[in-house]
C-alpha atoms as a PDB file:
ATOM      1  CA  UNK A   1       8.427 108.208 118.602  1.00  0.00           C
ATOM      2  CA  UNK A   2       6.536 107.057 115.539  1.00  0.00           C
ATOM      3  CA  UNK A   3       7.924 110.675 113.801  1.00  0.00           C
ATOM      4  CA  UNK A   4      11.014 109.265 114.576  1.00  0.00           C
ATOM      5  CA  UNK A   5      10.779 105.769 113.622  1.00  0.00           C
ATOM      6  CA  UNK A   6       9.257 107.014 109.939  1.00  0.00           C
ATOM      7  CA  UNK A   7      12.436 109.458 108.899  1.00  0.00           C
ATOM      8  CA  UNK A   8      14.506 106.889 109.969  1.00  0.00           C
ATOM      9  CA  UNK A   9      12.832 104.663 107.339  1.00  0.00           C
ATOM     10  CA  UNK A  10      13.114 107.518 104.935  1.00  0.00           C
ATOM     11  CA  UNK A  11      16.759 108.028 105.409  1.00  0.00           C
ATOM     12  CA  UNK A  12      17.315 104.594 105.438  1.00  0.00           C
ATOM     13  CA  UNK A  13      15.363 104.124 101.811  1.00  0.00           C
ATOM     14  CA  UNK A  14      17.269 107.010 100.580  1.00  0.00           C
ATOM     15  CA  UNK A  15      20.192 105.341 101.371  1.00  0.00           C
ATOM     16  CA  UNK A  16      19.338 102.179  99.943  1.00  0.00           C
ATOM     17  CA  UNK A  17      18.532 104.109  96.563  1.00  0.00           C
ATOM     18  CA  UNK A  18      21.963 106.362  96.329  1.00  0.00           C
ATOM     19  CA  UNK A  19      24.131 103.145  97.056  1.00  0.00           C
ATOM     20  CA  UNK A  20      22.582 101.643  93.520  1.00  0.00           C
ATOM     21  CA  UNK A  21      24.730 104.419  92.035  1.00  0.00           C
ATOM     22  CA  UNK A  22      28.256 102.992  93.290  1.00  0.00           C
ATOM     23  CA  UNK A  23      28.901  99.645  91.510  1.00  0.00           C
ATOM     24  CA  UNK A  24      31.559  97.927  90.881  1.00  0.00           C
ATOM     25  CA  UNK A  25      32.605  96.688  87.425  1.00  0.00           C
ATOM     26  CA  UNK A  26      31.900  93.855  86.122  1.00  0.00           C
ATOM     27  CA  UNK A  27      34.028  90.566  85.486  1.00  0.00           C
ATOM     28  CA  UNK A  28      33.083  89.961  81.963  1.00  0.00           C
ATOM     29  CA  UNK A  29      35.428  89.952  78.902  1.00  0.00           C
ATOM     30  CA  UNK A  30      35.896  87.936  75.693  1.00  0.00           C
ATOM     31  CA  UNK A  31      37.506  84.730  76.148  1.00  0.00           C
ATOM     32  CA  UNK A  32      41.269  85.058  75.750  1.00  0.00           C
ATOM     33  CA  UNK A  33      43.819  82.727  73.815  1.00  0.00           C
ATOM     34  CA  UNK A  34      45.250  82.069  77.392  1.00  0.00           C
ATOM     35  CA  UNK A  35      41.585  80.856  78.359  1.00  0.00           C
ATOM     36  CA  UNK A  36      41.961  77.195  79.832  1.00  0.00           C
ATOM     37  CA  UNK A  37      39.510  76.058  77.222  1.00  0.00           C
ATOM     38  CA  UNK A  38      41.070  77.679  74.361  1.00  0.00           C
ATOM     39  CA  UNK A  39      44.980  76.506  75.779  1.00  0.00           C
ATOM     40  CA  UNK A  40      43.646  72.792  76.335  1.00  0.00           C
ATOM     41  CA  UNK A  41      41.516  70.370  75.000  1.00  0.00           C
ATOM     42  CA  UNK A  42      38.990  69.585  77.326  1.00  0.00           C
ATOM     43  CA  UNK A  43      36.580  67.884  77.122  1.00  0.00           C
ATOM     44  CA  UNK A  44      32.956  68.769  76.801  1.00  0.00           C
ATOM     45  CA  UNK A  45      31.640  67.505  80.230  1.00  0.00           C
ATOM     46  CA  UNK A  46      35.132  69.214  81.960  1.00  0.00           C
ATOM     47  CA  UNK A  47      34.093  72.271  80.202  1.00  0.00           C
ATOM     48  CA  UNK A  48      30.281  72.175  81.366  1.00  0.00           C
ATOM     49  CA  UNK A  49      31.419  71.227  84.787  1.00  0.00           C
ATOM     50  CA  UNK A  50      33.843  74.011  85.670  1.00  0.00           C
ATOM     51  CA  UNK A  51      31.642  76.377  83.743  1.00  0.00           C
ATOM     52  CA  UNK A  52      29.043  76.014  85.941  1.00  0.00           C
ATOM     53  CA  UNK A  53      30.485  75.443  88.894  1.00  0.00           C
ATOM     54  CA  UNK A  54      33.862  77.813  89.033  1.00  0.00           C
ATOM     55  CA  UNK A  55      34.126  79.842  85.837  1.00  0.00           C
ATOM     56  CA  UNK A  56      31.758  82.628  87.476  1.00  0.00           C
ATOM     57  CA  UNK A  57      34.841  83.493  90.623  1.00  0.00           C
ATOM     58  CA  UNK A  58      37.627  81.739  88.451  1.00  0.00           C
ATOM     59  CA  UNK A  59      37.716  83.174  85.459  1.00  0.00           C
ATOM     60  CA  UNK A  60      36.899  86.709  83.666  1.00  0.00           C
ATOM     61  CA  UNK A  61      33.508  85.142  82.526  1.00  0.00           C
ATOM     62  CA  UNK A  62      31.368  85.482  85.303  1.00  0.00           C
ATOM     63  CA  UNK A  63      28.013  85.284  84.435  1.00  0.00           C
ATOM     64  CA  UNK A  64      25.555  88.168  86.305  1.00  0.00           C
ATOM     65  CA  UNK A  65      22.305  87.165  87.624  1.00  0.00           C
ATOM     66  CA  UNK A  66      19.349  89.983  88.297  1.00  0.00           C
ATOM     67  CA  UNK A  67      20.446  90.369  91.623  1.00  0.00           C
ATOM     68  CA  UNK A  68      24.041  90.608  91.513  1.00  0.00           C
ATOM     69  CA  UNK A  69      22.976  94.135  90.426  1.00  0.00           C
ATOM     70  CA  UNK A  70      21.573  95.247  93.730  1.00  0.00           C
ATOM     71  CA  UNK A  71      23.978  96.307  96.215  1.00  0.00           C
ATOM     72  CA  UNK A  72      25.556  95.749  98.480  1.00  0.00           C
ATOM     73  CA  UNK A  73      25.074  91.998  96.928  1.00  0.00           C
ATOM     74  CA  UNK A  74      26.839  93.528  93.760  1.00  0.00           C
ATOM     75  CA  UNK A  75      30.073  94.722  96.489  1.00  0.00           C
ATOM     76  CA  UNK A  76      29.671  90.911  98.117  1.00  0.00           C
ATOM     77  CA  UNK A  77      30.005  89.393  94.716  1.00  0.00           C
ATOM     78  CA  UNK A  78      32.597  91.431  93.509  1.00  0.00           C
ATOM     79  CA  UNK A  79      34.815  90.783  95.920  1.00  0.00           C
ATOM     80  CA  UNK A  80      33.865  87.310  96.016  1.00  0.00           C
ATOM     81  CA  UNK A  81      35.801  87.124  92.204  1.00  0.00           C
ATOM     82  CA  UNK A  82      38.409  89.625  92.938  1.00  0.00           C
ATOM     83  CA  UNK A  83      39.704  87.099  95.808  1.00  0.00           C
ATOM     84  CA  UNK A  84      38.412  84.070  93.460  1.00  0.00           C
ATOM     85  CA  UNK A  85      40.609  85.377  90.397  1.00  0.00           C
ATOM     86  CA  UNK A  86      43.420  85.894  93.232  1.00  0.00           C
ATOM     87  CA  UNK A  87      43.627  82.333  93.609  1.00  0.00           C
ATOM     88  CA  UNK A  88      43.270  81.111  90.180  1.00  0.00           C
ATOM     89  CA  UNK A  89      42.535  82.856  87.244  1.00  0.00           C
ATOM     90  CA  UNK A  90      40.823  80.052  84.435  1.00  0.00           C
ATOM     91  CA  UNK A  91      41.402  82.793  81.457  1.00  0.00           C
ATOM     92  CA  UNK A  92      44.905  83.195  82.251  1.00  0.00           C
ATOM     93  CA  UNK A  93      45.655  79.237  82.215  1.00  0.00           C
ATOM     94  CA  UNK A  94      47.840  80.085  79.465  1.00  0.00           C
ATOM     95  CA  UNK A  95      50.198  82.108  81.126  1.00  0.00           C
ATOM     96  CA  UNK A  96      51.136  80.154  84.013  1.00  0.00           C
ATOM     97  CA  UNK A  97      54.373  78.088  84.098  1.00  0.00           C
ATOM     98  CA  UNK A  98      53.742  74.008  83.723  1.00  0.00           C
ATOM     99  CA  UNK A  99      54.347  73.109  87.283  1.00  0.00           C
ATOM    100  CA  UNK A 100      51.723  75.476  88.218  1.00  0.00           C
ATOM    101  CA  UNK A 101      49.229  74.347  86.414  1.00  0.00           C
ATOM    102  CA  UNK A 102      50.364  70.925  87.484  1.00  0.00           C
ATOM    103  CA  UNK A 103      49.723  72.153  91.121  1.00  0.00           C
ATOM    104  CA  UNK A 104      46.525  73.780  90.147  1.00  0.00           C
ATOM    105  CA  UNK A 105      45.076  70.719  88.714  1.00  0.00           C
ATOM    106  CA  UNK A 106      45.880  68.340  91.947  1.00  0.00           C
ATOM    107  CA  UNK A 107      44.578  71.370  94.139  1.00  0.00           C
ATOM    108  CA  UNK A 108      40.904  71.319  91.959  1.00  0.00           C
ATOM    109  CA  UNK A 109      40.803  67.806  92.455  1.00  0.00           C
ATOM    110  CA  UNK A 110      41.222  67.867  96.097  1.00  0.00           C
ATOM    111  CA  UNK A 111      39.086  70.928  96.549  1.00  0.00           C
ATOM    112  CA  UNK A 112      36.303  68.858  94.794  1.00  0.00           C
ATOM    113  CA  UNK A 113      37.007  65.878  96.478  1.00  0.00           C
ATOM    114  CA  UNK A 114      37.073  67.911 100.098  1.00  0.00           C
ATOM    115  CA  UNK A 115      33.693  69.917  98.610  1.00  0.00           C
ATOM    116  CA  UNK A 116      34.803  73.382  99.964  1.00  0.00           C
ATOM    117  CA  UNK A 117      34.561  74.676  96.415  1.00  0.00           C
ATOM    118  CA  UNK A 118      32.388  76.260  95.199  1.00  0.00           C
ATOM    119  CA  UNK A 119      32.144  77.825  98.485  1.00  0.00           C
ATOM    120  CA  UNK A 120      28.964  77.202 100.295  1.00  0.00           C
ATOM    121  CA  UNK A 121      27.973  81.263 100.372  1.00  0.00           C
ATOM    122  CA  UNK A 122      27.788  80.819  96.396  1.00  0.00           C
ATOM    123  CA  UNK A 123      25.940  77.918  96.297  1.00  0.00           C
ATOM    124  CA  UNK A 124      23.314  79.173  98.602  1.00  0.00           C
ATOM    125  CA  UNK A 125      22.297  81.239  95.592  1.00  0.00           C
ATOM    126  CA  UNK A 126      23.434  79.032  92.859  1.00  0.00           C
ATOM    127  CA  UNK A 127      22.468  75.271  94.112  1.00  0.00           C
ATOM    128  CA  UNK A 128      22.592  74.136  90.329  1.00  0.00           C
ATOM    129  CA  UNK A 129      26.693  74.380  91.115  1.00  0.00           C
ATOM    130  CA  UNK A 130      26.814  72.080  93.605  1.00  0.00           C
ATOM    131  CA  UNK A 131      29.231  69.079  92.395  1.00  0.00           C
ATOM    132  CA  UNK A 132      27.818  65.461  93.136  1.00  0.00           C
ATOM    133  CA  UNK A 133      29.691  62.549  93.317  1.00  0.00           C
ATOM    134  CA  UNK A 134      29.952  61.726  89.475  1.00  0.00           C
ATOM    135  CA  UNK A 135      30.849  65.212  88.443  1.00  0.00           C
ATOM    136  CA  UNK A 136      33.490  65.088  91.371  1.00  0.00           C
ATOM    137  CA  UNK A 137      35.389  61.686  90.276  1.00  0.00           C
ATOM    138  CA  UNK A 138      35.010  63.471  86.374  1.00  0.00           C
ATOM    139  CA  UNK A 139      37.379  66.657  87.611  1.00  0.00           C
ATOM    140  CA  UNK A 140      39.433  64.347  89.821  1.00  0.00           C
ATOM    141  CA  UNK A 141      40.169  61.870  86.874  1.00  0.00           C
ATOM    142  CA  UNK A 142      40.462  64.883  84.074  1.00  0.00           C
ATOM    143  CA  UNK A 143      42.771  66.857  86.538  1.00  0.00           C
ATOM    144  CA  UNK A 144      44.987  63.753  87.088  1.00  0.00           C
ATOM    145  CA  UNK A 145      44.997  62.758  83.445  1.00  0.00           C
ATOM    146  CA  UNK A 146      46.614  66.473  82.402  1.00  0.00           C
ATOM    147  CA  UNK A 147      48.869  66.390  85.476  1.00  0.00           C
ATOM    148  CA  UNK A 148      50.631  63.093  84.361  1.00  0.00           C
ATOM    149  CA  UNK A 149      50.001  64.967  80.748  1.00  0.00           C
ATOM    150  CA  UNK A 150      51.864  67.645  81.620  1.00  0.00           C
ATOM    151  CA  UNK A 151      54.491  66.586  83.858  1.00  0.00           C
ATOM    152  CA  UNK A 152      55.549  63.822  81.047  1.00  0.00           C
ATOM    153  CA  UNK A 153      55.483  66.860  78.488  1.00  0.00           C
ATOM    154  CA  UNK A 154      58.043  68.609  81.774  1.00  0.00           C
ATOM    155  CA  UNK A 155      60.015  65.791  82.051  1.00  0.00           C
ATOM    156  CA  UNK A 156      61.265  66.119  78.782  1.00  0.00           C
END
C-alpha cells in the first residue's frame, strides 16, 4: 500500500511539472489610441481607481503577479480576462458606439454600487482592489458625469 501511495505521488508531481509547460498567453499589450484613458479625459483618481480595481480582467493591461504563472492558476486567470474582456473591453473604449459607452458607464456605476465587481474570487487574491465607499460614490459620480457628457454630445 505505501508502494502504491508513493508512485501515485510521483505521477502526480510529474504531472504537476509537465502542466507548467502549457500556458496560456498573456493579456498584456501597449496601450492603444482606443484605450479609455487615452479616448477620455479622466481624471487621475478615475484612472487609479479602475486601474486597480478592473483594468487587470477589463482591459489588455493586466498586470501578472508571481503566481498567475503557476498553473492551473495561470488557466483560472486566463479565462477569468477572456470572459472579463467579453464583457467590456477598457482598451477598446474607443471603438464602441456612444450609446454603448453610455450603457457601460451606468452599468460600472451600478456594479460598484451593488459591489459584485471586482468579483469576490479576484479579490481573494488582490484585497488592495476592493472598492470602499468613497472610491464607489467617485466611479458613480465620474460615470454619471460622462453619461450626461455624452448623451448631450448624442443629442446633438
Amino acid at each position: 500500500m505505501r508502494r502504491v501511495l508513493q508512485v501515485i505521488g510521483i505521477i502526480l508531481v510529474i504531472g504537476f511539472v509537465v502542466l507548467q509547460f502549457f500556458q496560456p498567453g498573456k493579456n498584456s499589450g501597449p496601450p492603444s489610441g482606443d484605450d479609455l484613458f487615452a479616448a477620455r479625459q479622466v481624471p487621475d483618481d478615475v484612472q487609479q481607481i479602475l486601474r486597480n480595481s478592473c483594468y487587470d480582467c477589463h482591459s489588455n493591461q493586466t498586470r501578472y503577479l508571481w503566481y498567475h504563472r503557476i498553473s492551473p492558476v495561470s488557466w483560472m486567470v486566463n479565462h477569468h480576462i477572456e470572459e472579463g474582456k467579453h464583457e467590456l473591453n477598457l482598451s477598446e473604449w474607443g471603438r464602441l458606439d456612444l450609446y454603448d459607452q453610455i450603457t457601460i458607464l451606468e452599468e460600472m456605476a451600478q456594479e460598484a454600487k451593488r459591489k459584485t465587481m471586482p468579483l469576490k474570487s479576484y479579490l481573494i487574491m488582490h484585497p488592495d482592489a476592493k472598492l470602499n465607499a468613497q472610491q464607489i460614490e467617485t466611479i458613480e459620480k465620474w460615470s454619471s458625469d460622462l453619461g450626461e457628457e455624452l448623451l448631450k454630445k448624442g443629442a446633438k
